[in-house]
C-alpha atoms as a PDB file:
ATOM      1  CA  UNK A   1     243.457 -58.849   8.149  1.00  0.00           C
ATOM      2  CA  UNK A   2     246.187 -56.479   7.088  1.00  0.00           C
ATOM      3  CA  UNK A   3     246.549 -53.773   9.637  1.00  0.00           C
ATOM      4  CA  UNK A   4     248.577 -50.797   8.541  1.00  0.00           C
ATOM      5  CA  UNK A   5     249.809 -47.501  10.937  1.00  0.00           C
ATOM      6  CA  UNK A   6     250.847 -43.783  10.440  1.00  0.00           C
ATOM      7  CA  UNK A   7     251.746 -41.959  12.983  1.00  0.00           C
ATOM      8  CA  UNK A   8     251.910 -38.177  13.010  1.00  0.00           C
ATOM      9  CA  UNK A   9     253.925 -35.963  15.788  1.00  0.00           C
ATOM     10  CA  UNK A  10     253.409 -38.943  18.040  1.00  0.00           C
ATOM     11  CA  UNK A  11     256.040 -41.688  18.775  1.00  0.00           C
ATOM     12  CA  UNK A  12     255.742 -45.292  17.282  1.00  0.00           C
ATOM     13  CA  UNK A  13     255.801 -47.689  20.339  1.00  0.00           C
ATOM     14  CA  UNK A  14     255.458 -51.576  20.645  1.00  0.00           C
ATOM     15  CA  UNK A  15     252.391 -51.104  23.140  1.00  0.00           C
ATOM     16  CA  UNK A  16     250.423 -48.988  20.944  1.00  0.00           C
ATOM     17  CA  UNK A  17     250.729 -51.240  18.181  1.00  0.00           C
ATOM     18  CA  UNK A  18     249.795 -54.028  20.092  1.00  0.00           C
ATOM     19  CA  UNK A  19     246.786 -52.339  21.470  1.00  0.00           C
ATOM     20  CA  UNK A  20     245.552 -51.315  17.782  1.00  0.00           C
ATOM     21  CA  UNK A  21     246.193 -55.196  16.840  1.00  0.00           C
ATOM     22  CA  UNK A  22     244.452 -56.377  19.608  1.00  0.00           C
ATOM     23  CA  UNK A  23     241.453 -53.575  19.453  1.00  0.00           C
ATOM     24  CA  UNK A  24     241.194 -54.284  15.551  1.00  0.00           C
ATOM     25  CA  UNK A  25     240.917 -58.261  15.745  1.00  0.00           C
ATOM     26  CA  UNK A  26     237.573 -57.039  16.952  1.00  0.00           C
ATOM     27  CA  UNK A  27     236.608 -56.689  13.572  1.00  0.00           C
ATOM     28  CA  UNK A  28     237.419 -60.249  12.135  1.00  0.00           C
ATOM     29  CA  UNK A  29     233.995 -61.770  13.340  1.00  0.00           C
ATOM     30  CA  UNK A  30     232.485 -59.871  10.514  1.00  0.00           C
ATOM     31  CA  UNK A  31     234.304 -61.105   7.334  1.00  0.00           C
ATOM     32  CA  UNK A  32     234.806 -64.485   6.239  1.00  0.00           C
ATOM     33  CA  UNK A  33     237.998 -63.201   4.066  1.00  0.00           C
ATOM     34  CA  UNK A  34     240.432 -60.875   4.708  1.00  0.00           C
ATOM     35  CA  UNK A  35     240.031 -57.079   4.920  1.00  0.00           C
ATOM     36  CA  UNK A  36     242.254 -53.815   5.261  1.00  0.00           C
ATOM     37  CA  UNK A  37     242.743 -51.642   8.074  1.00  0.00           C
ATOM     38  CA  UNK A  38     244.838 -48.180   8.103  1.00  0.00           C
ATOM     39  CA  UNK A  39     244.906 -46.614  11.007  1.00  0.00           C
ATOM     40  CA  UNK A  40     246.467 -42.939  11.303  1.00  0.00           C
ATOM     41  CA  UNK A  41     247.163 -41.540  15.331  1.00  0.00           C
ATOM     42  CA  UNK A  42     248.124 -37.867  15.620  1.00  0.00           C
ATOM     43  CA  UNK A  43     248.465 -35.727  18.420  1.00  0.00           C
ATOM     44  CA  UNK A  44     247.350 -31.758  18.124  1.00  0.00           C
ATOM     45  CA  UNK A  45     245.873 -29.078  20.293  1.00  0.00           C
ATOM     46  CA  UNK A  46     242.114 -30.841  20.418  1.00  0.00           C
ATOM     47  CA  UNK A  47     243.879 -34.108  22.202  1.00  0.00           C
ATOM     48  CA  UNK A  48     244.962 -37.622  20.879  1.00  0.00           C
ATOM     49  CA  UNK A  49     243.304 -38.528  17.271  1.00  0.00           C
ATOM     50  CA  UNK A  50     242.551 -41.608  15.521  1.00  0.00           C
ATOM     51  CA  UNK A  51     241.079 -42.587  12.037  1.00  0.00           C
ATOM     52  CA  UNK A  52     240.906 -45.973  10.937  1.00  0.00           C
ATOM     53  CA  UNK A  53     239.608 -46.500   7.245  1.00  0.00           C
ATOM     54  CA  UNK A  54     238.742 -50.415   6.637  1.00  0.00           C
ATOM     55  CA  UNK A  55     238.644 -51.573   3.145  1.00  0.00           C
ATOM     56  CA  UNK A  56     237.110 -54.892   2.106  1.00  0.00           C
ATOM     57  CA  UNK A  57     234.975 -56.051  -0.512  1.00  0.00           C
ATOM     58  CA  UNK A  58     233.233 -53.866  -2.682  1.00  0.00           C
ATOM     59  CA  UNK A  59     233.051 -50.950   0.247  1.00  0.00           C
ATOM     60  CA  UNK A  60     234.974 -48.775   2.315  1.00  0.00           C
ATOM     61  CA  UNK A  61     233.975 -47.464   6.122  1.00  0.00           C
ATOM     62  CA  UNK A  62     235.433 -44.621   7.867  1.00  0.00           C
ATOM     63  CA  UNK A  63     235.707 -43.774  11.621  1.00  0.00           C
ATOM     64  CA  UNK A  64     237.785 -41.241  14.145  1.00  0.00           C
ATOM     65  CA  UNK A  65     237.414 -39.902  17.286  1.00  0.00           C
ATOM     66  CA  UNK A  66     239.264 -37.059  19.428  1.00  0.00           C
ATOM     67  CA  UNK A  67     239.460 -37.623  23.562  1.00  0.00           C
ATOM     68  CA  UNK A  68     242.646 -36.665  25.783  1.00  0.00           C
ATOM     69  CA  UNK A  69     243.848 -40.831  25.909  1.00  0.00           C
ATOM     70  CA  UNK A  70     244.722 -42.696  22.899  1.00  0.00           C
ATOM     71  CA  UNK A  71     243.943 -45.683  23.694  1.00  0.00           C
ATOM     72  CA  UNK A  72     240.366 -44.422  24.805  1.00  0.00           C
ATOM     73  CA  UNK A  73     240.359 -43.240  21.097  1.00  0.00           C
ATOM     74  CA  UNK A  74     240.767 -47.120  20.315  1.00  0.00           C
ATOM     75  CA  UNK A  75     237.742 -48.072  21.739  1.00  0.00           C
ATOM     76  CA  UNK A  76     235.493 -45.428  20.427  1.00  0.00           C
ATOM     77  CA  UNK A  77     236.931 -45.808  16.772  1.00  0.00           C
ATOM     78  CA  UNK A  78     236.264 -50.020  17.062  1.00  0.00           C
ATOM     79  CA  UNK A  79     233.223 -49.508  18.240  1.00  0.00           C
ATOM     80  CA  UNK A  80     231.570 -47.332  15.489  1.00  0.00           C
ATOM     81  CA  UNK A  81     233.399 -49.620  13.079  1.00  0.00           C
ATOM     82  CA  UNK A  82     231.806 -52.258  14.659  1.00  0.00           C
ATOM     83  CA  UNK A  83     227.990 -50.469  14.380  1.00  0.00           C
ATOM     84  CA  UNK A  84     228.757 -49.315  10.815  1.00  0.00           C
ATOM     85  CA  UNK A  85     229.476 -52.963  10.109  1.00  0.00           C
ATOM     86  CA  UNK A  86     226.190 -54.498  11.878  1.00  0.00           C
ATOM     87  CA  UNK A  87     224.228 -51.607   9.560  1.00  0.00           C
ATOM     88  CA  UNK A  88     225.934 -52.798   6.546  1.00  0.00           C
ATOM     89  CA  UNK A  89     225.314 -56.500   7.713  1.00  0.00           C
ATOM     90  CA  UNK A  90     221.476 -55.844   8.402  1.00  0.00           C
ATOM     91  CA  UNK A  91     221.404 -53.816   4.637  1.00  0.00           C
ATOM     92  CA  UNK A  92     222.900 -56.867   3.348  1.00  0.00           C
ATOM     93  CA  UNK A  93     220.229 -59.364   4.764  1.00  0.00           C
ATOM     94  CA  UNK A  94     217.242 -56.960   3.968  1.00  0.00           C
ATOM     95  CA  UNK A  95     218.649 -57.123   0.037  1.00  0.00           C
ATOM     96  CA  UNK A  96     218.397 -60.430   0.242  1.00  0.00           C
ATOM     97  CA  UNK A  97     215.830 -61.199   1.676  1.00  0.00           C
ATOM     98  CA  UNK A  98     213.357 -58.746   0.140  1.00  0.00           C
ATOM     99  CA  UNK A  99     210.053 -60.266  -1.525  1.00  0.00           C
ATOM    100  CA  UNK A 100     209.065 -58.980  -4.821  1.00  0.00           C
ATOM    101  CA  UNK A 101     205.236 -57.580  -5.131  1.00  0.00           C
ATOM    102  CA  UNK A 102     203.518 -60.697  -6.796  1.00  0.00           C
ATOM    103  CA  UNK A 103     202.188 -59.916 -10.476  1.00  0.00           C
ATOM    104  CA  UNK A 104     198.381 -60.275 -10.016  1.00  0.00           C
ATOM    105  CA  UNK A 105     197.555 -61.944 -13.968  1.00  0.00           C
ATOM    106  CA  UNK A 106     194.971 -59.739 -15.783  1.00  0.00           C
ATOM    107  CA  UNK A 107     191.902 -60.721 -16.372  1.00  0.00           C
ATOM    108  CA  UNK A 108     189.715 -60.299 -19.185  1.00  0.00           C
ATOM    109  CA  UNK A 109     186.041 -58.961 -18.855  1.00  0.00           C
ATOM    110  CA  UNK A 110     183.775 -58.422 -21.588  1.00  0.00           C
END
């Protein structure tokens, strides 16, 4: 897991990173391999922002959110991560697990 951070108009602390490591490790159970994780915080007029863009295999998910606390932003940003993950997941199984339509062999009448 490779977990990178921007930070715009907003002041790079050791507790914030640590709370984005911990909130992100969330994420391992999914993948058996290694992922990336780029998380961008910003602070404007609307409140305290967060985007987080993972990037593994073969896809790429996107999620922010806007609330007054960062850290609350944290928790809403793992967590629809986290569902976009257990849709992808479920896509995944359906794929594979999807029966063809057995050929019926023709028959001949005269």
């Amino acid at each position: 897991m490779n977990v990178t951070m921007n930070f715009h108009q907003i002041e790079s602390t050791p507790a914030i990173k640590e709370m984005v490591e911990k909130k992100s490790s969330k994420l391992k159970k999914f993948f058996n391999a290694g992922f990336d994780l780029k998380w961008t915080l910003s602070v404007d007029k609307g409140g305290h922002h967060s985007h987080a863009i993972l990037a593994a295999d073969g896809f790429t998910l996107n999620a922010d959110s806007v609330k007054d606390d960062l850290y609350k932003t944290f928790d809403d940003v793992v967590a629809k991560l986290e569902k976009q993950l257990v849709k992808k997941k479920s896509q995944a199984k359906d794929h594979i697990h999807r029966q063809r339509p057995e050929i019926q062999p023709e028959t001949e009448t005269e």
